[in-house]
Protein backbone atom coordinates (compact mmCIF):
# COMPACT_ATOMS: atom_id res chain seq x y z
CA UNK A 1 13.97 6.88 6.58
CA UNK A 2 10.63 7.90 5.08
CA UNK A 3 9.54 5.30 2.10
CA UNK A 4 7.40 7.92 0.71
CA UNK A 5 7.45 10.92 -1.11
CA UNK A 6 4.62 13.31 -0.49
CA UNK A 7 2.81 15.57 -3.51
CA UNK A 8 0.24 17.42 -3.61
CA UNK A 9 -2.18 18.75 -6.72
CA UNK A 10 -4.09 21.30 -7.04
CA UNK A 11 -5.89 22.70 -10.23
CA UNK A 12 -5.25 25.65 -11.48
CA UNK A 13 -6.54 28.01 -14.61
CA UNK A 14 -5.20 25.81 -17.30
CA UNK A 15 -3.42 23.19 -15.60
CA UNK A 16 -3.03 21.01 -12.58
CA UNK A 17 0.28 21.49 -10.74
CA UNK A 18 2.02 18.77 -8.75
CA UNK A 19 4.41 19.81 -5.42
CA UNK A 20 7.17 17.32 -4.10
CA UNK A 21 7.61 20.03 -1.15
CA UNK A 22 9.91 17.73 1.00
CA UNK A 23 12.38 17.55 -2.42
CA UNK A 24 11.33 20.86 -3.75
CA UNK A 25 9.83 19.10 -7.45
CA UNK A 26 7.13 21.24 -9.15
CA UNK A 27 6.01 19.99 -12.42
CA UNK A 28 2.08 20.58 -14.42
CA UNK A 29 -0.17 19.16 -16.97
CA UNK A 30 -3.14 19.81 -18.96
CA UNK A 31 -4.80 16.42 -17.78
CA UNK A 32 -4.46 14.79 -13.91
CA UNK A 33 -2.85 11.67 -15.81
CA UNK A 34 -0.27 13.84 -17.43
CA UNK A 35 0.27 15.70 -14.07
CA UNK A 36 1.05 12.27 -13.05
CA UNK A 37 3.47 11.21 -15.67
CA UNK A 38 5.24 14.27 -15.66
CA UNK A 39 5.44 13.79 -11.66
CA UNK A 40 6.72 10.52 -11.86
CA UNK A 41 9.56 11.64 -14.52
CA UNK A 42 10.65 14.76 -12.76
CA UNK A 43 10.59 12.54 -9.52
CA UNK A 44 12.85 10.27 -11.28
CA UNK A 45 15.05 12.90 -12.98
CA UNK A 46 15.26 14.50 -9.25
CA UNK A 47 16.55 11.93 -7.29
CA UNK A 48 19.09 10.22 -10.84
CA UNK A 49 22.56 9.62 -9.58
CA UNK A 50 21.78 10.70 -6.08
CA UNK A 51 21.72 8.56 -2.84
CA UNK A 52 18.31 8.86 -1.89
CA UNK A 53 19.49 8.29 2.06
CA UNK A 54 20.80 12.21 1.81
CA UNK A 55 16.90 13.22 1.54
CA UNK A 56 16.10 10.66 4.48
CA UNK A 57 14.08 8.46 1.73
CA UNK A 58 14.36 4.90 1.44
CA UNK A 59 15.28 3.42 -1.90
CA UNK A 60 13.00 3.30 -4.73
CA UNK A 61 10.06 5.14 -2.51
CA UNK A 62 6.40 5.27 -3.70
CA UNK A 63 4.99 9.14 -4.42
CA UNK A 64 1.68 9.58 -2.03
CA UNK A 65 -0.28 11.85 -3.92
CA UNK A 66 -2.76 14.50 -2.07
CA UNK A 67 -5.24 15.79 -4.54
CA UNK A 68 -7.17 19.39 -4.01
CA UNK A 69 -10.56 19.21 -5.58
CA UNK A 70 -13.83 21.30 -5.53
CA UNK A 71 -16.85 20.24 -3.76
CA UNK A 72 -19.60 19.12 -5.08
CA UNK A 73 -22.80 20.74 -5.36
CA UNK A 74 -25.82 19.23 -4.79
CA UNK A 75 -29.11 19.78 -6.86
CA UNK A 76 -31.33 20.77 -4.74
């Protein structure tokens, strides 16, 4: 059983967008600590009154969050 969930977020236009691939969550925010908030709660909402074991997760597993960011450029 995997204790982890793995998301990933990437920015877009107006607002970064978190992925829970493995449990098929997609949630956004204006701000990365909103992103994370609202990834958290739709996390939670998810997996509410469901036995985790049936998505091969361990109870009460940690998110591991993979973040897509732009270089950055050097003065030169």
């Amino acid at each position: 059983m995997r204790r982890t969930i793995k998301a990933y977020i990437s920015r877009g236009d107006s607002y970064y967008v978190a992925e829970c691939l493995e449990i098929g969550v997609v949630t956004q925010g204006r701000t990365l600590d909103e992103t994370l908030v609202n990834l958290r709660e739709a996390v939670a909402l998810f997996l509410e009154g469901e036995d985790p074991a049936d998505y091969d997760l361990a109870p009460n597993p940690s998110l591991l969050i993979t973040m897509e960011t732009e270089p950055v450029a050097h003065a030169g």
